[in-house]
N, C-alpha and C. Protein backbone atom coordinates (compact mmCIF):
# COMPACT_ATOMS: atom_id res chain seq x y z
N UNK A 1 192.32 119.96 115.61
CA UNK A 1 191.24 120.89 115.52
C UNK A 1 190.34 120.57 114.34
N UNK A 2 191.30 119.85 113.37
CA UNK A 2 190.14 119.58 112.35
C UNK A 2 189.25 118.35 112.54
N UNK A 3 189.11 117.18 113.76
CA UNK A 3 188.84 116.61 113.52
C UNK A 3 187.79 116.86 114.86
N UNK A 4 187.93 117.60 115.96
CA UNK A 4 186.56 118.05 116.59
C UNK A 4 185.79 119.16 115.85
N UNK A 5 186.20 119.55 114.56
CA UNK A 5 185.48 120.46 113.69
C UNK A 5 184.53 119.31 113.16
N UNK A 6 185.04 118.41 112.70
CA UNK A 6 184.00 117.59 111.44
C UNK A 6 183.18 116.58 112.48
N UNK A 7 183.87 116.33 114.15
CA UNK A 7 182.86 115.49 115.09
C UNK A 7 181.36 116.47 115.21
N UNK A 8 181.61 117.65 115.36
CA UNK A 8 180.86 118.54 115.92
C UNK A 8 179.80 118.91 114.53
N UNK A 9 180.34 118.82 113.59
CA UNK A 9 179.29 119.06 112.49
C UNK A 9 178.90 117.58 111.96
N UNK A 10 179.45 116.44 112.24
CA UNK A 10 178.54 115.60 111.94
C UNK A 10 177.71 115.32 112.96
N UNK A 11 177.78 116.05 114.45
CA UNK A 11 176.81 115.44 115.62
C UNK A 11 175.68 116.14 115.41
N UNK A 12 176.13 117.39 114.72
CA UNK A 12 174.76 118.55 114.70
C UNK A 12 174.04 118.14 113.70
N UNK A 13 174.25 117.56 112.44
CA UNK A 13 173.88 116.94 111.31
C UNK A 13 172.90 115.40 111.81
N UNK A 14 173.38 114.78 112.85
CA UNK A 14 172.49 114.04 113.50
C UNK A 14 171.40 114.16 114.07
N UNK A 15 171.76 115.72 114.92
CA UNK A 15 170.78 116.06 115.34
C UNK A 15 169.40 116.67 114.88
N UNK A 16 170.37 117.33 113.73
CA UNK A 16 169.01 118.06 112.70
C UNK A 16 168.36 116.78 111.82
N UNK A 17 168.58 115.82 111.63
CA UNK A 17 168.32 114.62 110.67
C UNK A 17 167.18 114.23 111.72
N UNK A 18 167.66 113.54 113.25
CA UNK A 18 166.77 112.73 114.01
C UNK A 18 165.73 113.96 114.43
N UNK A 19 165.83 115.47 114.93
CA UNK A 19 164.62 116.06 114.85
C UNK A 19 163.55 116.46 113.59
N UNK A 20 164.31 116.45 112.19
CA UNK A 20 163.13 116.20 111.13
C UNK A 20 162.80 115.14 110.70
N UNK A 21 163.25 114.16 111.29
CA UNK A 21 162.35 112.86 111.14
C UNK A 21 161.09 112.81 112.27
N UNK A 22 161.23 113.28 113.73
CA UNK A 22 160.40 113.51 114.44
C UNK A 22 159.44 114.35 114.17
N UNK A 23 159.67 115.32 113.58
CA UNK A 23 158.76 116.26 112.63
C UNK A 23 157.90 115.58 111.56
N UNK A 24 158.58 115.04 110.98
CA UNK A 24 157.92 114.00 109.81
C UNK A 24 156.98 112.88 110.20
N UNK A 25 157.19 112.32 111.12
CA UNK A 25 156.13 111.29 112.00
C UNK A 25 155.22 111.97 112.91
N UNK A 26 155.09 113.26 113.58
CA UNK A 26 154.51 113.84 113.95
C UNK A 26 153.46 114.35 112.71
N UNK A 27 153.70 114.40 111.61
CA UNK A 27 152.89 115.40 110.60
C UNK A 27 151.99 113.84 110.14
N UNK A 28 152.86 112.93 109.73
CA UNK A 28 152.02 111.96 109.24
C UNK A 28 150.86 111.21 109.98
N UNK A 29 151.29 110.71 111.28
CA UNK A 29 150.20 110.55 112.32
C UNK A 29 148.95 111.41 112.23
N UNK A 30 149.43 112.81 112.06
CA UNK A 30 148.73 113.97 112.38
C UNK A 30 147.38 113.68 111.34
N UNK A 31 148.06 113.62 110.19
CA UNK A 31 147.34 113.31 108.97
C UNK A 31 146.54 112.46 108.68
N UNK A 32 146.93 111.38 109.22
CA UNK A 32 146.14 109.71 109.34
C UNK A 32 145.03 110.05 110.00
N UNK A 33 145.60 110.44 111.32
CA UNK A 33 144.50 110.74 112.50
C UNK A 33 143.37 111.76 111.64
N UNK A 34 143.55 112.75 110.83
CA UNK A 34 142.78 113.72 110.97
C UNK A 34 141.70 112.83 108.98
N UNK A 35 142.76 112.29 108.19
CA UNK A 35 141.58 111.24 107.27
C UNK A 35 140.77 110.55 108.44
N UNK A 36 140.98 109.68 109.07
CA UNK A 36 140.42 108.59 109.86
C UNK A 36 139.21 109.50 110.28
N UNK A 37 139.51 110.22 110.50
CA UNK A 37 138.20 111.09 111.52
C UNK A 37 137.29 111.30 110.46
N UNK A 38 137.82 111.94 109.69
CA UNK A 38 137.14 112.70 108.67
C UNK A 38 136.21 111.82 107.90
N UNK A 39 136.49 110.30 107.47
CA UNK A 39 136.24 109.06 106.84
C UNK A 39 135.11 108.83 107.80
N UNK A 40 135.44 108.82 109.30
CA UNK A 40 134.16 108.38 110.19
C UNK A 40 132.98 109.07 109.89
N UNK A 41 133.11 110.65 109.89
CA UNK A 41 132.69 111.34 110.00
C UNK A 41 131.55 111.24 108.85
N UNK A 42 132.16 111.39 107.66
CA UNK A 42 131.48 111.38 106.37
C UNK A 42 130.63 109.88 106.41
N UNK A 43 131.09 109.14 106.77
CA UNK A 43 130.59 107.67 106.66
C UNK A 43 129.07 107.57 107.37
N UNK A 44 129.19 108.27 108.63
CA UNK A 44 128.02 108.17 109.35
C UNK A 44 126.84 109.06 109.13
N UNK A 45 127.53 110.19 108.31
CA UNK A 45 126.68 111.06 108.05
C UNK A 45 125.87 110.66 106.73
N UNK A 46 126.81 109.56 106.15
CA UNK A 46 125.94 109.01 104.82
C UNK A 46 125.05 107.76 105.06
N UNK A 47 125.83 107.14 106.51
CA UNK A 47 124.41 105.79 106.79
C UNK A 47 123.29 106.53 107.42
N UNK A 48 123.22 107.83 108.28
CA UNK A 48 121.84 108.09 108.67
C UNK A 48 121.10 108.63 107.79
N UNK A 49 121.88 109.41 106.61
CA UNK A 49 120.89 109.93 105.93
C UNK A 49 119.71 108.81 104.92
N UNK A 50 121.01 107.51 105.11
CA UNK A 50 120.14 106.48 104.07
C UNK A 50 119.21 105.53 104.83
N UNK A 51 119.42 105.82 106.22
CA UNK A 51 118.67 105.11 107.19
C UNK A 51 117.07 105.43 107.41
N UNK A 52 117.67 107.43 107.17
CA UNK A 52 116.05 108.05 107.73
C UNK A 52 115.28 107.85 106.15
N UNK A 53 116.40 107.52 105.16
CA UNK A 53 115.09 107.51 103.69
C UNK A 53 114.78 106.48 103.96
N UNK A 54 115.53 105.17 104.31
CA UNK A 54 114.93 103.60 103.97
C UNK A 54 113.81 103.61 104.94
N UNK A 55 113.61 104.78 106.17
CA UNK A 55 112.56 104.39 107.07
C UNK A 55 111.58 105.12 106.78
N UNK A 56 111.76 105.95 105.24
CA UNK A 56 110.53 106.96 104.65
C UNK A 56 109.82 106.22 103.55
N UNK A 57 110.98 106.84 102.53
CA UNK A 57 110.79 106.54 100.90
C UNK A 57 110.63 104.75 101.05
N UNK A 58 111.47 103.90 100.95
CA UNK A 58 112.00 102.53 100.70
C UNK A 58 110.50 101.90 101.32
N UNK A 59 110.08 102.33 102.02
CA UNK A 59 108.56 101.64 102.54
C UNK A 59 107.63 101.43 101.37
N UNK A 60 107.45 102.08 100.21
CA UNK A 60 106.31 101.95 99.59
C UNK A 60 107.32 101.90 98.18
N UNK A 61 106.57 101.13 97.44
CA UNK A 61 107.38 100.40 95.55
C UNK A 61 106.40 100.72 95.12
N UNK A 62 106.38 101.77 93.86
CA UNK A 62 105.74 101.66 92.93
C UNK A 62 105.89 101.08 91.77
N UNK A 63 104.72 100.26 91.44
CA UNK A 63 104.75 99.22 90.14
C UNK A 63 103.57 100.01 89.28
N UNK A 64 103.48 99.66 88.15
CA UNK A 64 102.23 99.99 87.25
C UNK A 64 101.03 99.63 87.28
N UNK A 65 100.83 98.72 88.29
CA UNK A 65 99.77 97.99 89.11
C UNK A 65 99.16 98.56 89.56
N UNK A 66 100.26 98.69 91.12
CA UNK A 66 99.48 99.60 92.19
C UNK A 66 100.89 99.86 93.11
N UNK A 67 100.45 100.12 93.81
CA UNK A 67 101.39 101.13 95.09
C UNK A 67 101.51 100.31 96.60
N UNK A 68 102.82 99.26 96.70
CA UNK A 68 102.39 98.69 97.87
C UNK A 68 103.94 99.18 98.80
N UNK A 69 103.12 98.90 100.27
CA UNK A 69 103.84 99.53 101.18
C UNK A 69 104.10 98.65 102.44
N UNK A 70 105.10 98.09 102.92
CA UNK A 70 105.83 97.76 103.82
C UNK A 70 105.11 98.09 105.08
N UNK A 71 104.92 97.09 105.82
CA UNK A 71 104.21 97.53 107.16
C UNK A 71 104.42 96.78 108.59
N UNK A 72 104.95 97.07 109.69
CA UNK A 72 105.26 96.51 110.49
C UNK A 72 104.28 95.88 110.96
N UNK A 73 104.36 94.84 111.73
CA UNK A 73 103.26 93.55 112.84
C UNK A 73 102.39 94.54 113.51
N UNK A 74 103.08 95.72 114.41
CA UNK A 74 102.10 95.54 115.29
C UNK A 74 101.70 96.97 114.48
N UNK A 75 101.72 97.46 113.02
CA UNK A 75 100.76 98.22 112.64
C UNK A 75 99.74 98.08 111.64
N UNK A 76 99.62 97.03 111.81
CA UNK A 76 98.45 96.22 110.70
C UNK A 76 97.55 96.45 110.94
N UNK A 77 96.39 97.19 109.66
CA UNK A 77 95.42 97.21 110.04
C UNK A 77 94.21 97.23 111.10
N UNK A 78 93.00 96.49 110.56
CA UNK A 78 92.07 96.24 112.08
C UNK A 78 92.16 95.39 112.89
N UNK A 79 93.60 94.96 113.37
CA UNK A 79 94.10 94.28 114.27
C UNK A 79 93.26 92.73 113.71
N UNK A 80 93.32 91.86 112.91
CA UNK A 80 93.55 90.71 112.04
C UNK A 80 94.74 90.07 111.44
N UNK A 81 94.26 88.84 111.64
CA UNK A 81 95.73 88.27 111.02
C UNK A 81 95.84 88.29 109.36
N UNK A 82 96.98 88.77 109.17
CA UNK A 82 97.62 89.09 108.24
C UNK A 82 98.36 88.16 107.11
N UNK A 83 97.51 87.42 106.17
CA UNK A 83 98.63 86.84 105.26
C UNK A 83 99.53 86.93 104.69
N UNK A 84 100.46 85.70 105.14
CA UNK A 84 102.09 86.22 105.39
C UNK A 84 102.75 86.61 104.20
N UNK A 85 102.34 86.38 102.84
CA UNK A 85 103.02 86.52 101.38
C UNK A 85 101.78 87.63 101.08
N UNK A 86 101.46 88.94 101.68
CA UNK A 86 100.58 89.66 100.98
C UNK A 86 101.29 90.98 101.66
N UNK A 87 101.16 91.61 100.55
CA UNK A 87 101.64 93.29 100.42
C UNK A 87 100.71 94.64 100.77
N UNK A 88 100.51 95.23 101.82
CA UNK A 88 100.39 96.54 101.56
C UNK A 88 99.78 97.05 100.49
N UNK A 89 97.99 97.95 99.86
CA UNK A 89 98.13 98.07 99.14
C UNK A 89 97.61 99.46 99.36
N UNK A 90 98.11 100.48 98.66
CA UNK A 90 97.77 101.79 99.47
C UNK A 90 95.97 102.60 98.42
N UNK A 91 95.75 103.36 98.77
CA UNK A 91 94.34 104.03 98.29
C UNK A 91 94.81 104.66 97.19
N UNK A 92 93.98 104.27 96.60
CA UNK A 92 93.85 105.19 95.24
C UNK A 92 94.40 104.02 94.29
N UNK A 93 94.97 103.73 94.03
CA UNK A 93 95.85 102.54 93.46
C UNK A 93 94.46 101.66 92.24
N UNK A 94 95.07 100.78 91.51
CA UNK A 94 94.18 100.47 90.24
C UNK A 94 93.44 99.57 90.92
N UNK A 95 94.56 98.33 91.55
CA UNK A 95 93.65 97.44 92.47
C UNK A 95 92.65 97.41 93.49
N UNK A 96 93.38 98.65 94.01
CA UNK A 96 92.23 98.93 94.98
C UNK A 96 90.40 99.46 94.45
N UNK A 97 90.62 99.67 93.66
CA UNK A 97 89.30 99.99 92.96
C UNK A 97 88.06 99.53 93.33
N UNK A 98 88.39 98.45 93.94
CA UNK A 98 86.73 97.79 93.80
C UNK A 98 86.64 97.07 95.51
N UNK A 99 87.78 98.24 96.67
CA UNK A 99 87.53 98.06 98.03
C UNK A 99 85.78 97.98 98.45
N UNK A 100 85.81 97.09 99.41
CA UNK A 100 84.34 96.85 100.39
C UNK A 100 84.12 98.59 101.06
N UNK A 101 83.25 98.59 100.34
CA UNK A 101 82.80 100.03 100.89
C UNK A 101 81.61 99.97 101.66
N UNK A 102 81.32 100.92 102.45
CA UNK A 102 80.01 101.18 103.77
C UNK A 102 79.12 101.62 103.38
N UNK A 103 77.88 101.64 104.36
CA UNK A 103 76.82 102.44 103.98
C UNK A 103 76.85 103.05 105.54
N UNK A 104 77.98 103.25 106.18
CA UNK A 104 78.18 104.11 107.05
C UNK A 104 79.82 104.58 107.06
N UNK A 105 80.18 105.63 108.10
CA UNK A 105 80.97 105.95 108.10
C UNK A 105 82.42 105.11 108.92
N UNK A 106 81.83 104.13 110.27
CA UNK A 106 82.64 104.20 111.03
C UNK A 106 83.20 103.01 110.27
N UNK A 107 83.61 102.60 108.78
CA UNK A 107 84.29 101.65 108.68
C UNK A 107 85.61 101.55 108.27
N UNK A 108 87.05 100.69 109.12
CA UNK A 108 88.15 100.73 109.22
C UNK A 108 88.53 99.79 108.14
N UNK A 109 89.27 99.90 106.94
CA UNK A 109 89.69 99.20 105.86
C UNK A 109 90.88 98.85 105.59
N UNK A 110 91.96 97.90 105.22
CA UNK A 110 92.94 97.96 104.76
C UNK A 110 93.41 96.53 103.59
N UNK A 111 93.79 97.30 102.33
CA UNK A 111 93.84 95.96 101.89
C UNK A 111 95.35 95.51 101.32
N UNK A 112 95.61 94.37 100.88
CA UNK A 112 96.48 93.95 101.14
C UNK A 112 96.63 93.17 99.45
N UNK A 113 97.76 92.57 98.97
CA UNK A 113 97.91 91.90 97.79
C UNK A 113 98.78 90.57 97.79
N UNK A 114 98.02 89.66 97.37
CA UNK A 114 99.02 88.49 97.12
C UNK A 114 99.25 87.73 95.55
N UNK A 115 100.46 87.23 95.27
CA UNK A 115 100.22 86.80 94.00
C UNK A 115 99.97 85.21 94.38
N UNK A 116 99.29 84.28 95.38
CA UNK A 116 98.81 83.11 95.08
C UNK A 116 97.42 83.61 95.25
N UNK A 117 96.99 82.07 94.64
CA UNK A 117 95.37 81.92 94.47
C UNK A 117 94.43 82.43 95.82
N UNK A 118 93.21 82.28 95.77
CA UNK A 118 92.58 82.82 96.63
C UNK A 118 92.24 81.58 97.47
N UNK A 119 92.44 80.12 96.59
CA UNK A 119 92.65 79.09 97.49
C UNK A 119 93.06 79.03 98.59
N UNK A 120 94.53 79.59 97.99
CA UNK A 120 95.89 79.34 99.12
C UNK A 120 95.00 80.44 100.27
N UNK A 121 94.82 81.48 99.52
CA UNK A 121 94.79 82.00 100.89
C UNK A 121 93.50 82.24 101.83
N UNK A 122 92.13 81.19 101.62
CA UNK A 122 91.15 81.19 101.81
C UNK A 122 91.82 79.79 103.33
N UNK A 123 92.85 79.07 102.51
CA UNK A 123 92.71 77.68 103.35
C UNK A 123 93.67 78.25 104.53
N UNK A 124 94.46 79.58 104.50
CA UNK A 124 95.52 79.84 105.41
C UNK A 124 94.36 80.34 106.18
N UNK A 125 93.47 81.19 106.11
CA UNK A 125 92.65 81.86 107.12
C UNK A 125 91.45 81.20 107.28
N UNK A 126 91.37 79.64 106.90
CA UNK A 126 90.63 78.80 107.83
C UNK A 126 91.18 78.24 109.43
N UNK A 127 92.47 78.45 108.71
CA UNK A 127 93.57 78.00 109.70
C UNK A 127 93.87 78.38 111.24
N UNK A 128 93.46 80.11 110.72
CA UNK A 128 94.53 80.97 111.46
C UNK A 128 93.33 82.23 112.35
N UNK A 129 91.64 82.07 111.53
CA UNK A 129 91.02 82.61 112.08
C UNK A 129 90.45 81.98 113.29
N UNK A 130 90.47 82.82 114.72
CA UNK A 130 89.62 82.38 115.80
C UNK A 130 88.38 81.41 115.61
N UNK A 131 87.41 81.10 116.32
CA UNK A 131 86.11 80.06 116.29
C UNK A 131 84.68 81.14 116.09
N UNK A 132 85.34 82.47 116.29
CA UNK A 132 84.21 83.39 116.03
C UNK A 132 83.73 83.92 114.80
N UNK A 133 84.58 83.56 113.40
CA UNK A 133 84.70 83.98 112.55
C UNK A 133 83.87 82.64 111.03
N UNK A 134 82.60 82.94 110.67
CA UNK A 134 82.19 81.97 109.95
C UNK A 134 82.53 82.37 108.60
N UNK A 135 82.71 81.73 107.99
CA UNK A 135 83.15 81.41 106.38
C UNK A 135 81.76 81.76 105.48
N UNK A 136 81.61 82.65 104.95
CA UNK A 136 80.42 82.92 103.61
C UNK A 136 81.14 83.07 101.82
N UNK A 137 80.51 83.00 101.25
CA UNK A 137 80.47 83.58 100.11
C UNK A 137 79.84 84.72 99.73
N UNK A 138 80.28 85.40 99.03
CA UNK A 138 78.90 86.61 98.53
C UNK A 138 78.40 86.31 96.95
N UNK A 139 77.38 86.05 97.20
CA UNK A 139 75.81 85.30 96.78
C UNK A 139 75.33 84.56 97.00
N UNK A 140 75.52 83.85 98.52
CA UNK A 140 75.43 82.60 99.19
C UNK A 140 74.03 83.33 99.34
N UNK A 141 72.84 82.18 99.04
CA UNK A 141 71.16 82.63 99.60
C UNK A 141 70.92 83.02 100.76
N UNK A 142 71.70 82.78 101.93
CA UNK A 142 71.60 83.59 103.04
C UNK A 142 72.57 83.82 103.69
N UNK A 143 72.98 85.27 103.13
CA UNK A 143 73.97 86.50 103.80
C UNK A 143 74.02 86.66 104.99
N UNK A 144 75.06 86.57 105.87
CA UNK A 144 74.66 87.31 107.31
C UNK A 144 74.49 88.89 107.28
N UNK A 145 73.88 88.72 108.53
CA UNK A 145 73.22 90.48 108.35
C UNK A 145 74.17 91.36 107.95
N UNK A 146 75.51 91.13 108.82
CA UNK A 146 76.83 92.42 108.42
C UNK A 146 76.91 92.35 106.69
N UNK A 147 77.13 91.54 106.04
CA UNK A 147 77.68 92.00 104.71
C UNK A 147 76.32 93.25 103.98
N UNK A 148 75.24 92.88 104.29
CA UNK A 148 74.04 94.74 104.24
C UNK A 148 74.60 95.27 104.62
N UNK A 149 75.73 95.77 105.38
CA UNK A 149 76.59 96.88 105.62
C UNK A 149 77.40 97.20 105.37
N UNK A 150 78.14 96.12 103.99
CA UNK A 150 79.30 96.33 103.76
C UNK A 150 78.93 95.97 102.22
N UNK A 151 79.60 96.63 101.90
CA UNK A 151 79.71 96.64 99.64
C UNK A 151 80.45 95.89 99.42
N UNK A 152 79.91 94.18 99.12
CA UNK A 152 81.81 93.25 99.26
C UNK A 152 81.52 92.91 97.47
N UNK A 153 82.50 92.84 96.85
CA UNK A 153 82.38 92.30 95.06
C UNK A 153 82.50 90.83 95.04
N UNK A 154 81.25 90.75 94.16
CA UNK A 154 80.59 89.53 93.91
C UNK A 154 81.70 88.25 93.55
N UNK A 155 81.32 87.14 94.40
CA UNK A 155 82.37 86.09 94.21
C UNK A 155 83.58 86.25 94.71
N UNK A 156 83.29 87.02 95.93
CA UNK A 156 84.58 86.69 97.03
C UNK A 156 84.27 86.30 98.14
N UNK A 157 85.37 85.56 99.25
CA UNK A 157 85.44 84.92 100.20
C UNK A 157 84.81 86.04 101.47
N UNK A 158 84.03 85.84 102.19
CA UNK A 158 84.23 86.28 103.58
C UNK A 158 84.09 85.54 104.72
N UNK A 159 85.26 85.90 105.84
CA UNK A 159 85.32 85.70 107.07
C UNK A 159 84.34 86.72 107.85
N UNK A 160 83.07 86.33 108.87
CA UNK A 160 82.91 87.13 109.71
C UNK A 160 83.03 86.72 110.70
N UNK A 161 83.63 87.61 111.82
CA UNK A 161 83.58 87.41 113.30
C UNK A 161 82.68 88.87 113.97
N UNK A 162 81.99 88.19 114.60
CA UNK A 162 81.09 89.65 115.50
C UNK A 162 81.72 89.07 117.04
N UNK A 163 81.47 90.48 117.81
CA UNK A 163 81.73 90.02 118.71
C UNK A 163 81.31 91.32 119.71
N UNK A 164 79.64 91.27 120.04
CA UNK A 164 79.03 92.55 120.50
C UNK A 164 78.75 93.52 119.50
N UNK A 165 78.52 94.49 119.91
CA UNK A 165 78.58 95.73 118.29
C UNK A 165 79.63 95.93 117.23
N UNK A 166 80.73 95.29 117.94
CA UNK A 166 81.87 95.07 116.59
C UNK A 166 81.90 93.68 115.57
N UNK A 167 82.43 94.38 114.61
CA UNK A 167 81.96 93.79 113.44
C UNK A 167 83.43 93.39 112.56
N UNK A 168 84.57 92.22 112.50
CA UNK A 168 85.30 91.93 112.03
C UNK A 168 85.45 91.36 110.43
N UNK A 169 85.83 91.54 109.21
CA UNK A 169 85.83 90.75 108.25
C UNK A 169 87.02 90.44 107.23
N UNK A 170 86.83 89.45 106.89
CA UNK A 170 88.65 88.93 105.86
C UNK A 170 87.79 89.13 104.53
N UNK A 171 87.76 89.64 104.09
CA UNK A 171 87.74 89.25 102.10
C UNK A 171 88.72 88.76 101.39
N UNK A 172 88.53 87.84 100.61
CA UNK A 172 89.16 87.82 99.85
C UNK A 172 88.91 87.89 98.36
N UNK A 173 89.37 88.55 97.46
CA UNK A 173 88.81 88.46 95.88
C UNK A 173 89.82 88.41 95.15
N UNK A 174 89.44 87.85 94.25
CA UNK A 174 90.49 86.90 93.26
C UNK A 174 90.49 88.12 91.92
N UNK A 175 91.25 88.29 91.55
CA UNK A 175 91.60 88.77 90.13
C UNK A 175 92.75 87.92 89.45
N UNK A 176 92.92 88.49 87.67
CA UNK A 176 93.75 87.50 87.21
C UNK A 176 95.01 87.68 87.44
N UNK A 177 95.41 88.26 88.29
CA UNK A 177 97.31 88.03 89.23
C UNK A 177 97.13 87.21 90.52
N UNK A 178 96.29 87.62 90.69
CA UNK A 178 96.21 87.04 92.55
C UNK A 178 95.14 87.17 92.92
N UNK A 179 95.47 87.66 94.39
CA UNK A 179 93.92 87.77 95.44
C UNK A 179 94.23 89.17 96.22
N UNK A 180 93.34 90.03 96.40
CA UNK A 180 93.32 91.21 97.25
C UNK A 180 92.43 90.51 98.29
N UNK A 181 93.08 90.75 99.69
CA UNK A 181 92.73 90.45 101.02
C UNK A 181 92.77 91.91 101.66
N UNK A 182 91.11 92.00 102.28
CA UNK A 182 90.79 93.25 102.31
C UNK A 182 90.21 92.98 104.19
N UNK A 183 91.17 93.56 104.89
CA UNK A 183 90.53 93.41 106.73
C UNK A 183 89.58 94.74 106.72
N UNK A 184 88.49 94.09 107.52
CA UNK A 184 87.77 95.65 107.52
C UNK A 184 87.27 95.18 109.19
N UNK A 185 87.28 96.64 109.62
CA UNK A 185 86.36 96.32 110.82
C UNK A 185 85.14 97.48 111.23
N UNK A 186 84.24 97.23 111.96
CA UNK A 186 83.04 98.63 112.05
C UNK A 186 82.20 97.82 113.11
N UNK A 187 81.66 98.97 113.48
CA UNK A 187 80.50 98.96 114.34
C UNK A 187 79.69 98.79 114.02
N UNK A 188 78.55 97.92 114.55
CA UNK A 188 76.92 97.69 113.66
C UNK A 188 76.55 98.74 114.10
N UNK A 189 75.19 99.63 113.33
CA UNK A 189 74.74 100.33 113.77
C UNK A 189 73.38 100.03 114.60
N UNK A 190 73.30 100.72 115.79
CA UNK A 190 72.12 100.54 116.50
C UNK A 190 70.37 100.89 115.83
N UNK A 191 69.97 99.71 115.75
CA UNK A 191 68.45 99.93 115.87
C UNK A 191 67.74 101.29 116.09
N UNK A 192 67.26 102.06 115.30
CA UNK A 192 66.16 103.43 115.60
C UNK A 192 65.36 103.00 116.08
């Protein structure tokens, strides 16, 4: 009798051992499973929030210069080609100061910043502009008619292309960092 006493309490002792170990792997799983989630959870909620700033804030760097801003292909400006090492430069800004201004309203502007010469980038947009677009200076003795419509600063490059009442142009002007490349586009105005 004493020895189905001590079978019977060491079988029950087995039994209580192998069901709190099942207990114990049940809790830990439980646990893993419920970090893991939780880790996803937090994780994703921290890449969109840094996703929707990098697709806000992260677009535009301010320097002591000026204010330039990140801009996709197909939202460039007055639909002109775009020199490939030049930045975004937003309004108001120091550089921008001395933008081609109108003596009308309908004119579309955007300018842009590079730190090479105005060489470099006079010889890229010989390159790269269409056959419609002629090469001037401003103070060349004879201006084409569009630059009377446009305020361009003395001793910079222009590209014009016309093409009907529209009116396409590249500037370029040199300062002592670089060159501001300024696309503008407008309508001539009609004859009274």
């Amino acid at each position: 009798m004493g020895v189905t006493q001590v079978m019977a309490q060491s079988s029950g002792a087995e039994g209580s051992s192998s069901n709190s170990l099942f207990w114990m792997m049940v809790a830990v799983v439980s646990a893993v499973v419920i970090l893991v989630g939780a880790g996803v959870f937090a994780s994703s909620r921290v890449i969109s929030s840094m996703a929707s700033r990098a697709g806000a804030e992260n677009l535009t760097v301010h320097t002591p210069t000026a204010d330039f801003r990140v801009e996709q292909l197909n939202d460039i400006g007055p639909g002109l080609p775009l020199y490939p090492r030049a930045v975004l430069l937003l309004p108001g800004t120091i550089v921008d100061e001395t933008m081609p201004q109108s003596t009308h309203a309908r004119l579309q502007t955007t300018a842009y910043y590079t730190d090479d010469t105005r060489d470099l980038a006079d010889s890229w947009y010989l390159q790269h502009l269409s056959a419609e677009f002629a090469r001037h200076k401003v103070g060349d003795p004879q201006p084409p008619d569009e630059l009377s419509e446009v305020i361009v600063p003395v001793d910079s490059v222009v590209f014009v292309g016309k093409r009907g009442d529209q009116v396409r142009m590249v500037t370029l002007t040199s300062n002592s960092s670089g060159t501001r490349i300024t696309l503008v586009r407008f309508t001539k105005r009609q004859a009274e």
